[in-house]
N, C-alpha and C. Protein backbone atom coordinates (compact mmCIF):
# COMPACT_ATOMS: atom_id res chain seq x y z
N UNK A 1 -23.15 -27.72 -5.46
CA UNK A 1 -22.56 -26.71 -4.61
C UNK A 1 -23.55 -26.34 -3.51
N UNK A 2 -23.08 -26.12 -2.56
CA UNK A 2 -23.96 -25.73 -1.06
C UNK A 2 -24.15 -24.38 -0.71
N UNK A 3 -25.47 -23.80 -0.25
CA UNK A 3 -25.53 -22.58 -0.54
C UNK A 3 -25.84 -22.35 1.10
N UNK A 4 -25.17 -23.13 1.73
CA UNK A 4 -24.88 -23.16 3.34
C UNK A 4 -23.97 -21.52 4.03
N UNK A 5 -24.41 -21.11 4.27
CA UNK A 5 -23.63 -19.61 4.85
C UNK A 5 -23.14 -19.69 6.24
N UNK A 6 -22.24 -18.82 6.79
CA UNK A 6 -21.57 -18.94 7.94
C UNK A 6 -22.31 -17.57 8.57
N UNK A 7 -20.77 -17.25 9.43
CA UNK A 7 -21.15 -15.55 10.31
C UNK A 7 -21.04 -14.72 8.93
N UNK A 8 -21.64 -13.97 10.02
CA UNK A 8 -22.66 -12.93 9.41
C UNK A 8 -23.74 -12.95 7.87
N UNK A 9 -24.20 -14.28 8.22
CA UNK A 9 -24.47 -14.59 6.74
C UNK A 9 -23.82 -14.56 5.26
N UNK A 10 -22.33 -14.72 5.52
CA UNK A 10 -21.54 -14.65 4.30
C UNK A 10 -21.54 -16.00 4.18
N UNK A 11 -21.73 -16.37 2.41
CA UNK A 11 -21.02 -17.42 2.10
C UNK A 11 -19.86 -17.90 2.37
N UNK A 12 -19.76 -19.11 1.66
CA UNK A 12 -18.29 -20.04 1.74
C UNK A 12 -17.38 -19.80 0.94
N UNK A 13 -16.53 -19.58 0.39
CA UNK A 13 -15.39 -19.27 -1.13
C UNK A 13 -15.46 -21.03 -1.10
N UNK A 14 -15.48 -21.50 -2.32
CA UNK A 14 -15.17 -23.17 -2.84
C UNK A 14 -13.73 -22.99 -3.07
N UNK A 15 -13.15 -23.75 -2.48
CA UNK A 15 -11.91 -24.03 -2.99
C UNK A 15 -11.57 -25.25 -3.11
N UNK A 16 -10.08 -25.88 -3.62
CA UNK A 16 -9.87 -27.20 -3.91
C UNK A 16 -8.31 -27.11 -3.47
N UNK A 17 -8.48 -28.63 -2.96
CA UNK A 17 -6.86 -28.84 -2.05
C UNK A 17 -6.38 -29.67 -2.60
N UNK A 18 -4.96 -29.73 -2.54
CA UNK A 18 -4.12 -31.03 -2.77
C UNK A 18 -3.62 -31.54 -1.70
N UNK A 19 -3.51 -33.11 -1.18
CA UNK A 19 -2.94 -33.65 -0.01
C UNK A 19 -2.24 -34.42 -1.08
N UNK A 20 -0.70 -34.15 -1.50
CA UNK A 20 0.04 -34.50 -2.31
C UNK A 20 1.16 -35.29 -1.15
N UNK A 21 1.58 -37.02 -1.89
CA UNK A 21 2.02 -37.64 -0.53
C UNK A 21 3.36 -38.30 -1.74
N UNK A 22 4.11 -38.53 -0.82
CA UNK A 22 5.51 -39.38 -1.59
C UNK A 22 5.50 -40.57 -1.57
N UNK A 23 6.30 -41.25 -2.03
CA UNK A 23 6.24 -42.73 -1.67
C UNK A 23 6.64 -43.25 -0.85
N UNK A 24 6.65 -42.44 0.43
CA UNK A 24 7.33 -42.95 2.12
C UNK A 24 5.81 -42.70 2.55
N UNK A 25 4.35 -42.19 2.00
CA UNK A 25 3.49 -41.57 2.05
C UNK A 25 3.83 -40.32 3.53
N UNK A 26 4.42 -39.36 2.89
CA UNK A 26 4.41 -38.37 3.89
C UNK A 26 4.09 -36.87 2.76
N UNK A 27 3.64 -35.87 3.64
CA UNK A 27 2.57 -35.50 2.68
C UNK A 27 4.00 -33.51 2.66
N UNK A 28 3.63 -33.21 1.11
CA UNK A 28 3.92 -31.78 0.76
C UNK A 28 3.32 -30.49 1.75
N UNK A 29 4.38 -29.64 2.52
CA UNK A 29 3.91 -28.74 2.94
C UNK A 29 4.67 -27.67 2.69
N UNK A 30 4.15 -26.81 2.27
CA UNK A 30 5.00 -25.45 2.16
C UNK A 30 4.77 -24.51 3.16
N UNK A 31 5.73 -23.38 3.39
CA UNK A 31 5.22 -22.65 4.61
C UNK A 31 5.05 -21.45 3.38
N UNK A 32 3.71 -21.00 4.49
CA UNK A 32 3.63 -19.64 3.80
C UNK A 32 4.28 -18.16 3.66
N UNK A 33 4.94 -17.81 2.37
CA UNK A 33 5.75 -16.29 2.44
C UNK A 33 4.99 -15.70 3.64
N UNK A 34 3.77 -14.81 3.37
CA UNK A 34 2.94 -14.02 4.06
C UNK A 34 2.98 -14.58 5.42
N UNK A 35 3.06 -15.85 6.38
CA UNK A 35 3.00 -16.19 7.25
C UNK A 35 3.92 -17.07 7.85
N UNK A 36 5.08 -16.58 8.55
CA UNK A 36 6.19 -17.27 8.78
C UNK A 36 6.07 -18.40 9.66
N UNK A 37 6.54 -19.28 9.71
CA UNK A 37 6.48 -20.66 10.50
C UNK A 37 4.68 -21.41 10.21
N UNK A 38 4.35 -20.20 9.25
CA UNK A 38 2.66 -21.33 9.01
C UNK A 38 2.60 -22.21 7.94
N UNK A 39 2.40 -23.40 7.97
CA UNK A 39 2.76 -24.53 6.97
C UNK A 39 1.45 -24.95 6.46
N UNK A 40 1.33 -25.15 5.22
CA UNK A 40 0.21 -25.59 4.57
C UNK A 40 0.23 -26.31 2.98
N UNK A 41 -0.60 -26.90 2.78
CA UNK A 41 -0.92 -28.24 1.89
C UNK A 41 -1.39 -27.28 0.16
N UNK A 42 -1.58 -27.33 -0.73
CA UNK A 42 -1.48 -26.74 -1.94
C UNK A 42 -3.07 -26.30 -1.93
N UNK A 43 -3.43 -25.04 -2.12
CA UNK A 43 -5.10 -25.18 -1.64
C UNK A 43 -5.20 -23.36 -2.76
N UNK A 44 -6.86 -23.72 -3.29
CA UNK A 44 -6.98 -22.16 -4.14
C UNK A 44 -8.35 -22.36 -4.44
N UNK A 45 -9.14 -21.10 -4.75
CA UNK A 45 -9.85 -20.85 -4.99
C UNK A 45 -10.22 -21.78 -6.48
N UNK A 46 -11.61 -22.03 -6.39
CA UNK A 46 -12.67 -22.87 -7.74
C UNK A 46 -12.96 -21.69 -8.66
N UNK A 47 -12.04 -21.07 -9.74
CA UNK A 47 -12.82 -20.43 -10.43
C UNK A 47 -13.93 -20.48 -11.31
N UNK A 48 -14.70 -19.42 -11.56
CA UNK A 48 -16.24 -20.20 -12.59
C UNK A 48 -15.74 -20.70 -13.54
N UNK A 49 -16.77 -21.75 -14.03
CA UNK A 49 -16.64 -22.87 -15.08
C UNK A 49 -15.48 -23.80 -14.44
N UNK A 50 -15.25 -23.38 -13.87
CA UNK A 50 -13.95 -24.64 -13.55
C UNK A 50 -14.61 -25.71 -12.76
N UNK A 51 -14.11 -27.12 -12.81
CA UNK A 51 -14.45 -27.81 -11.60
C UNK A 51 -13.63 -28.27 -11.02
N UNK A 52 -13.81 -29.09 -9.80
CA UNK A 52 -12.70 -29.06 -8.70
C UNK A 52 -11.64 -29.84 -8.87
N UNK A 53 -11.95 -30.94 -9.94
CA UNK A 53 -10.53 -31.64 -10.47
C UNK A 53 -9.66 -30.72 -11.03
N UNK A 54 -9.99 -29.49 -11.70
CA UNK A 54 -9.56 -28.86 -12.65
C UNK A 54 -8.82 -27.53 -12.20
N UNK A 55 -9.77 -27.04 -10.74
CA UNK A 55 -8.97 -26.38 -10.04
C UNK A 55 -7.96 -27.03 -8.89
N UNK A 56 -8.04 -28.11 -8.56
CA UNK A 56 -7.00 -28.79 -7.77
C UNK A 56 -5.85 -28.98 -8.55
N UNK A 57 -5.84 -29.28 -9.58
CA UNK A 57 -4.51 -29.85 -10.25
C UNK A 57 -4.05 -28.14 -11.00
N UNK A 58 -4.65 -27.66 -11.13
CA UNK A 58 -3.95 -25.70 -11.59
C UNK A 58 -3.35 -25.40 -9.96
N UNK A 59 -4.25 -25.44 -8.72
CA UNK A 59 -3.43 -25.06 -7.72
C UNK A 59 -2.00 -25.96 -7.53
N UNK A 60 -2.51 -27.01 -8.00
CA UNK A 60 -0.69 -28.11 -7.76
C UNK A 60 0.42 -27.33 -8.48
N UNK A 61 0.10 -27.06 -9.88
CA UNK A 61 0.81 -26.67 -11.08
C UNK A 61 1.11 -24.81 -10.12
N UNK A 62 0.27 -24.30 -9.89
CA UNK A 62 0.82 -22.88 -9.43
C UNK A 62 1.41 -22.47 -8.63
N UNK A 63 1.72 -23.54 -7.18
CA UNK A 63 2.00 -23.63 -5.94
C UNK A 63 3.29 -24.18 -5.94
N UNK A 64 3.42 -25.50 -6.80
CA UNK A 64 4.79 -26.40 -6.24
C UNK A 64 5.07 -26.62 -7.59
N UNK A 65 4.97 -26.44 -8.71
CA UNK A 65 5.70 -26.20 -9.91
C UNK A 65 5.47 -27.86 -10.38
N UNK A 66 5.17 -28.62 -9.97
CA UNK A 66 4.68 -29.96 -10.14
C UNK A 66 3.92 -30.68 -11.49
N UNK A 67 4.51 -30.56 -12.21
CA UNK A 67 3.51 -30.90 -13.68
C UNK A 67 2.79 -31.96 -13.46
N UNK A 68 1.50 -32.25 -14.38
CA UNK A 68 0.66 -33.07 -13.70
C UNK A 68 0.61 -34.56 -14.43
N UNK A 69 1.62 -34.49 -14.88
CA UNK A 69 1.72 -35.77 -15.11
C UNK A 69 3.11 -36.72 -14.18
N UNK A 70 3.32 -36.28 -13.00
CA UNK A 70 4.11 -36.31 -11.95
C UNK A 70 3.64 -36.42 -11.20
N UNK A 71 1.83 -36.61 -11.35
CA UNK A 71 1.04 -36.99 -10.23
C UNK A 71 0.24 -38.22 -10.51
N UNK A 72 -0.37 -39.42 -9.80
CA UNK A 72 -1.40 -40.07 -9.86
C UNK A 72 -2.72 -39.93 -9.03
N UNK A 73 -3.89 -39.78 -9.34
CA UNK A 73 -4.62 -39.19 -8.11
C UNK A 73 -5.59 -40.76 -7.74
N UNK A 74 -5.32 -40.62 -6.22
CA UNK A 74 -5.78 -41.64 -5.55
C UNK A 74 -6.97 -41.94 -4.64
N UNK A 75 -7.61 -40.44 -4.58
CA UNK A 75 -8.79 -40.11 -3.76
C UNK A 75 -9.06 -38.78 -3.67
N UNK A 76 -10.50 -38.84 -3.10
CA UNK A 76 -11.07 -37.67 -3.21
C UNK A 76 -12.16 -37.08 -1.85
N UNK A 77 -11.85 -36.17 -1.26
CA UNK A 77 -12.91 -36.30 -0.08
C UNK A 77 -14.34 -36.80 -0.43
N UNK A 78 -15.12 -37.37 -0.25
CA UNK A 78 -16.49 -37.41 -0.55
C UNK A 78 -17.68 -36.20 -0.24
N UNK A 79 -17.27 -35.11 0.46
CA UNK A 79 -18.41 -33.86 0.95
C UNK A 79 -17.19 -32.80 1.09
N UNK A 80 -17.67 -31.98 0.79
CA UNK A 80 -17.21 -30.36 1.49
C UNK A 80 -17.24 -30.57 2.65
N UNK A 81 -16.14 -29.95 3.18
CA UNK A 81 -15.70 -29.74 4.36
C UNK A 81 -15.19 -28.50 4.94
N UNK A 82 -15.43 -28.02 5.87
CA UNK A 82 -15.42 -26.49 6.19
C UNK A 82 -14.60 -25.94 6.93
N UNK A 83 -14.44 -24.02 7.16
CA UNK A 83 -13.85 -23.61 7.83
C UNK A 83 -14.36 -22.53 8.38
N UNK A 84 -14.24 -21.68 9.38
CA UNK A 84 -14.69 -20.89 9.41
C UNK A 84 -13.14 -19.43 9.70
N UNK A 85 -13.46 -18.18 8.86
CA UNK A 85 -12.21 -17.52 9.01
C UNK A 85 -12.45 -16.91 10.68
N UNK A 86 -10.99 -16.77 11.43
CA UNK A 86 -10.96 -15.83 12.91
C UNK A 86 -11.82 -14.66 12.86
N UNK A 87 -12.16 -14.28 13.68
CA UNK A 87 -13.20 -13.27 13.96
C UNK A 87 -12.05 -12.02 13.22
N UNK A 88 -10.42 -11.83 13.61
CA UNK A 88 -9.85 -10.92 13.09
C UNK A 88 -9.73 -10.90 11.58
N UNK A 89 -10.41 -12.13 11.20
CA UNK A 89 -10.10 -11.83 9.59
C UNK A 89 -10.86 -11.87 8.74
N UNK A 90 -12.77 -11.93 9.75
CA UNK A 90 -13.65 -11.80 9.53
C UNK A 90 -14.11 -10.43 8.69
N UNK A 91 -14.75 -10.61 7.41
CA UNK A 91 -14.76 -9.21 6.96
C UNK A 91 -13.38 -8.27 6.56
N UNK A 92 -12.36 -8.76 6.45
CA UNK A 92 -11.10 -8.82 5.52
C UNK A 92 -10.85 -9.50 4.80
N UNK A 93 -10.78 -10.95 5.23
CA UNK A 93 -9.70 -11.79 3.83
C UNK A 93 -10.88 -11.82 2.80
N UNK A 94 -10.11 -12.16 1.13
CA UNK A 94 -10.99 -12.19 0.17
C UNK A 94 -11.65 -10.65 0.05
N UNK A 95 -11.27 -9.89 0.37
CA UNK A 95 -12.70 -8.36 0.36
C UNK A 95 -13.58 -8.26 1.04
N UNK A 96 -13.61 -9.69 2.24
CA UNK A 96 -14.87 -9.25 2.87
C UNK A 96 -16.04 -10.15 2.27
N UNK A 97 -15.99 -10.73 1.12
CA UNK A 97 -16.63 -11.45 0.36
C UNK A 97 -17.43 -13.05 1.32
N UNK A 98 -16.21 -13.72 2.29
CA UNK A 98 -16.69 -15.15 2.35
C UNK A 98 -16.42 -14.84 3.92
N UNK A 99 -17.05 -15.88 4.60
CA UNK A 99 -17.10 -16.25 5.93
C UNK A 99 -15.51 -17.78 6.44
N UNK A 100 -15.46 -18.14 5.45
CA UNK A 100 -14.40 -18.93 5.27
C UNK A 100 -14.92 -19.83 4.13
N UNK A 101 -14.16 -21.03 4.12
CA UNK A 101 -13.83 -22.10 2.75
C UNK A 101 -14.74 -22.97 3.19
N UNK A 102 -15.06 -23.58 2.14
CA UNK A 102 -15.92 -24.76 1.60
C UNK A 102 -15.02 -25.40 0.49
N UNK A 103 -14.40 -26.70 1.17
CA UNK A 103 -13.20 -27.35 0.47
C UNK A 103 -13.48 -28.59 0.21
N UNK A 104 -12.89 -29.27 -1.32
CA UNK A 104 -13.10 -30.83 -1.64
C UNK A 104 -11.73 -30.72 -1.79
N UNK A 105 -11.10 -31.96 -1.81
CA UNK A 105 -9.84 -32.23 -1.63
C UNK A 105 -9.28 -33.48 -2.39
N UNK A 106 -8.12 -33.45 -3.02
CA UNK A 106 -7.68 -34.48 -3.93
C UNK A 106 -6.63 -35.41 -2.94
N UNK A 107 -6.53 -36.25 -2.96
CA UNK A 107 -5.15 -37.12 -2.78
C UNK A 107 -4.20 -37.34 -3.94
N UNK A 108 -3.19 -36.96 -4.01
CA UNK A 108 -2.33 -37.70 -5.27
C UNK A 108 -1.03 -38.15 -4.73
N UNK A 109 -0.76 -39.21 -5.36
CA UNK A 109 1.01 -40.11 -5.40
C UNK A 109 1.48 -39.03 -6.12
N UNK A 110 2.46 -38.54 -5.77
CA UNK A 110 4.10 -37.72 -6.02
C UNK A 110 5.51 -38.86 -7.08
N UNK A 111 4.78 -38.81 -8.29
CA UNK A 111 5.65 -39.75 -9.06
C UNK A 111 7.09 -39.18 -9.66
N UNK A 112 7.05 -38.20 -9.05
CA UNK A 112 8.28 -37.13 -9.75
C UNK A 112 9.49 -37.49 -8.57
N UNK A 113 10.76 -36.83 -8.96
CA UNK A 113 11.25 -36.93 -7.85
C UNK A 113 11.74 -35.44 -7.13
N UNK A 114 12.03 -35.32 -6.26
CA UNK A 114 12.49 -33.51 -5.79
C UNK A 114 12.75 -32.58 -6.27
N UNK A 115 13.12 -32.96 -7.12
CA UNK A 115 14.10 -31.90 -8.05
C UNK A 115 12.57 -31.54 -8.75
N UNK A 116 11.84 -31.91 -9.04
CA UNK A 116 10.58 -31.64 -9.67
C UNK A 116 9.57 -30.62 -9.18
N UNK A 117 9.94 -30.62 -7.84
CA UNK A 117 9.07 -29.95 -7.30
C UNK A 117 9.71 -27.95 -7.35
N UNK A 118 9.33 -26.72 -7.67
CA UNK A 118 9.79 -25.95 -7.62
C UNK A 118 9.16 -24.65 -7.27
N UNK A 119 9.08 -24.08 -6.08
CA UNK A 119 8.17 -23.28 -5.50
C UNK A 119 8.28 -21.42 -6.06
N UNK A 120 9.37 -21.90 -6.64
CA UNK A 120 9.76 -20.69 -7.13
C UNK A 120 8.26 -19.91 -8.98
N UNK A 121 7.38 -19.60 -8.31
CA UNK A 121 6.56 -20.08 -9.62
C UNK A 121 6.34 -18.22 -9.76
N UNK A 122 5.37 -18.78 -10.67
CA UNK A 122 5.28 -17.03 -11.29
C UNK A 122 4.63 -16.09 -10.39
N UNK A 123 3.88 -16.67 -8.78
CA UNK A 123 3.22 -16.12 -8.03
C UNK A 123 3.39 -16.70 -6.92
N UNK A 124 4.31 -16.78 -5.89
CA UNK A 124 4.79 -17.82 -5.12
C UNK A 124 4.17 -17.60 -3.93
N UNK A 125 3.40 -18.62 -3.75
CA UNK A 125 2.60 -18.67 -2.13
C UNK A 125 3.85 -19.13 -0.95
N UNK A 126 4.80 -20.06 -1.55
CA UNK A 126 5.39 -20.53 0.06
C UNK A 126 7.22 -20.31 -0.37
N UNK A 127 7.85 -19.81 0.63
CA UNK A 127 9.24 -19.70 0.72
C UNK A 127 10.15 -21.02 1.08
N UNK A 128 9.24 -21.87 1.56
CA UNK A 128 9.98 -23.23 2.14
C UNK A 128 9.06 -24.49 1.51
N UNK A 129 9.80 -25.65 1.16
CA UNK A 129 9.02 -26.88 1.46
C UNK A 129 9.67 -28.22 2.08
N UNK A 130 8.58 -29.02 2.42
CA UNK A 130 9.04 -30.28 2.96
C UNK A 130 8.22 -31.30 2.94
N UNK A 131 8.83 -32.50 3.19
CA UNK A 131 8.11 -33.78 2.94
C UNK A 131 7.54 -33.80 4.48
N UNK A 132 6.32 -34.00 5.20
CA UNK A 132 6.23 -33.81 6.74
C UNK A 132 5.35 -34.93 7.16
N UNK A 133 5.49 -35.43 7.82
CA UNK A 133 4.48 -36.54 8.59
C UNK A 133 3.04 -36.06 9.07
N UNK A 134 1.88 -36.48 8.57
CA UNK A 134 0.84 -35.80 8.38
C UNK A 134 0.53 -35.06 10.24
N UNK A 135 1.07 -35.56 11.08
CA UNK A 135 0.88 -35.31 12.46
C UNK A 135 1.55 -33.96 12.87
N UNK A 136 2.83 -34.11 11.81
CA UNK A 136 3.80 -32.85 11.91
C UNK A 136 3.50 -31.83 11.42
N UNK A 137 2.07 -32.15 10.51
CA UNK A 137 2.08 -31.06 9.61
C UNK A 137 0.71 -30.39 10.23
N UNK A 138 0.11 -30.77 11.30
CA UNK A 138 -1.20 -30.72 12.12
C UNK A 138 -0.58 -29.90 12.72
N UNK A 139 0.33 -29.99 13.20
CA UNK A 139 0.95 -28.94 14.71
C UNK A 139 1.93 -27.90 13.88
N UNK A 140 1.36 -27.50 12.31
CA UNK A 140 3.10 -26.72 12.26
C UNK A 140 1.85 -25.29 11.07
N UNK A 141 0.20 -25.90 11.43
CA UNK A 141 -0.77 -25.01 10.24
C UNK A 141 -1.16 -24.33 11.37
N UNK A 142 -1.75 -23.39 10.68
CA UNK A 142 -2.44 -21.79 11.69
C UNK A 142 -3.71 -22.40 12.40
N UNK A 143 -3.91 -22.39 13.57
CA UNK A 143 -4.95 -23.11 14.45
C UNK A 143 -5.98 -22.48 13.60
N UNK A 144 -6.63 -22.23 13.04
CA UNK A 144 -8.14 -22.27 12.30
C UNK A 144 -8.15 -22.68 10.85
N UNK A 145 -6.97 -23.47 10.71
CA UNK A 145 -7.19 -24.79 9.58
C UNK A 145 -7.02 -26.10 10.44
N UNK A 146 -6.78 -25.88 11.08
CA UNK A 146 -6.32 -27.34 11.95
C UNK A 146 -7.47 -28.53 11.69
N UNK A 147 -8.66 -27.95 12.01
CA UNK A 147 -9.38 -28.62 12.46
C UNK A 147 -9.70 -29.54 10.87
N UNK A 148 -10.10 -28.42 9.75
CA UNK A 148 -10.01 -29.59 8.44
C UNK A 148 -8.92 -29.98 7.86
N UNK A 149 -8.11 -30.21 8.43
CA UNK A 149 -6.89 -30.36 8.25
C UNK A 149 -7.00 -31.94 8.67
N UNK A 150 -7.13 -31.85 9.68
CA UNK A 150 -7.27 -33.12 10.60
C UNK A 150 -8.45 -34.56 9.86
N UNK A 151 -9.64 -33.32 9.42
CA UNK A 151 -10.67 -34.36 8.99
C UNK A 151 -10.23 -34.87 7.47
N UNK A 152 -9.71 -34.11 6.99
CA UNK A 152 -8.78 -34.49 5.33
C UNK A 152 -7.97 -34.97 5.36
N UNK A 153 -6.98 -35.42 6.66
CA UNK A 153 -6.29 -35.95 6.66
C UNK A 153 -6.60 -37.56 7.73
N UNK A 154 -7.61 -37.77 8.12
CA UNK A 154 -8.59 -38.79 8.37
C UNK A 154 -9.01 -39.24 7.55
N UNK A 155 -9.85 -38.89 6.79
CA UNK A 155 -10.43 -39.73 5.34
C UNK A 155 -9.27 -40.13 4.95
N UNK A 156 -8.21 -39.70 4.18
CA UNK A 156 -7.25 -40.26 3.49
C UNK A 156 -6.09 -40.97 4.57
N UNK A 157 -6.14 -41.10 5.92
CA UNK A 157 -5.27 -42.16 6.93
C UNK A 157 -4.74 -43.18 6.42
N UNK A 158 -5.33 -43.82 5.93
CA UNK A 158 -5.12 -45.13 5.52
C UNK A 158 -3.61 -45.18 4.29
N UNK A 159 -3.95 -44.27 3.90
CA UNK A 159 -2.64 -44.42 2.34
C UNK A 159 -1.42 -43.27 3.21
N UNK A 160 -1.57 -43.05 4.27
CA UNK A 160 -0.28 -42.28 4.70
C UNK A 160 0.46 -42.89 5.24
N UNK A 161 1.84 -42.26 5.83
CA UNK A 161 2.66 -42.99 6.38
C UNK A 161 2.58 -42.83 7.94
């Protein structure tokens, strides 16, 4: 773990993502309740003792109702990759706690079929989902994920559609 700090000398929050893709390889996005028309990929906080395989596949299971044996996992970013939060949400999101994310990221095949997927979960982050073309899904996230958005979705280019 990297003990790399941002503004104002706040740490990073670790979190772990899913870039969950179908077999047309086009990748899961849900839009967020809290943020209307903002679309995003299955992503949560590393709790302690946990590690990031372990929190990537609990965020799959909490987010898109996706049991995990409905997944195959096919890659993995090789480094943390970063964000930094807007100056407006600097010293709010999280409590004030992090400067933004410090993210490793899973790839997995989607072996289930639709009906599998169910957003309706016991704590529901997104009101909508869709299968989206990773380009579509660049232009449809809140401009200060974009950017690792882009680089996570570069490493894994190759297996998309």
């Amino acid at each position: 773990m990297s003990d790399r700090t941002g503004p104002m000398g706040l740490p990073y929050r670790p979190c772990a993502g899913v870039v969950l893709i179908n077999g047309d390889g086009l990748v899961f996005a849900g839009q967020r309740i809290d943020t209307p028309d903002a679309w995003q990929m299955p992503q949560g906080g590393i709790d302690a003792g946990e590690t990031f395989h372990q929190a990537a596949l609990r965020e799959l299971v909490e987010e898109t109702g996706v049991s995990t044996d409905k997944v195959e996992i096919l890659a993995e970013t090789p480094d943390w990759v970063y964000y930094d939060l807007p100056p407006h949400l600097l010293g709010k999101a999280w409590k004030g706690r992090f400067c933004g994310q410090r993210q490793k990221w899973l790839l997995l095949r989607f072996t289930g079929r639709d009906g599998d997927v169910n957003i309706a979960t016991d704590h529901p982050e997104f009101d909508r989902w869709q299968w989206m073309r990773p380009d579509d899904l660049l232009d449809s996230i809140v401009p200060f994920k974009r950017q690792v958005y882009a680089e996570v979705l570069d490493i894994f280019r190759d297996r998309l559609a």
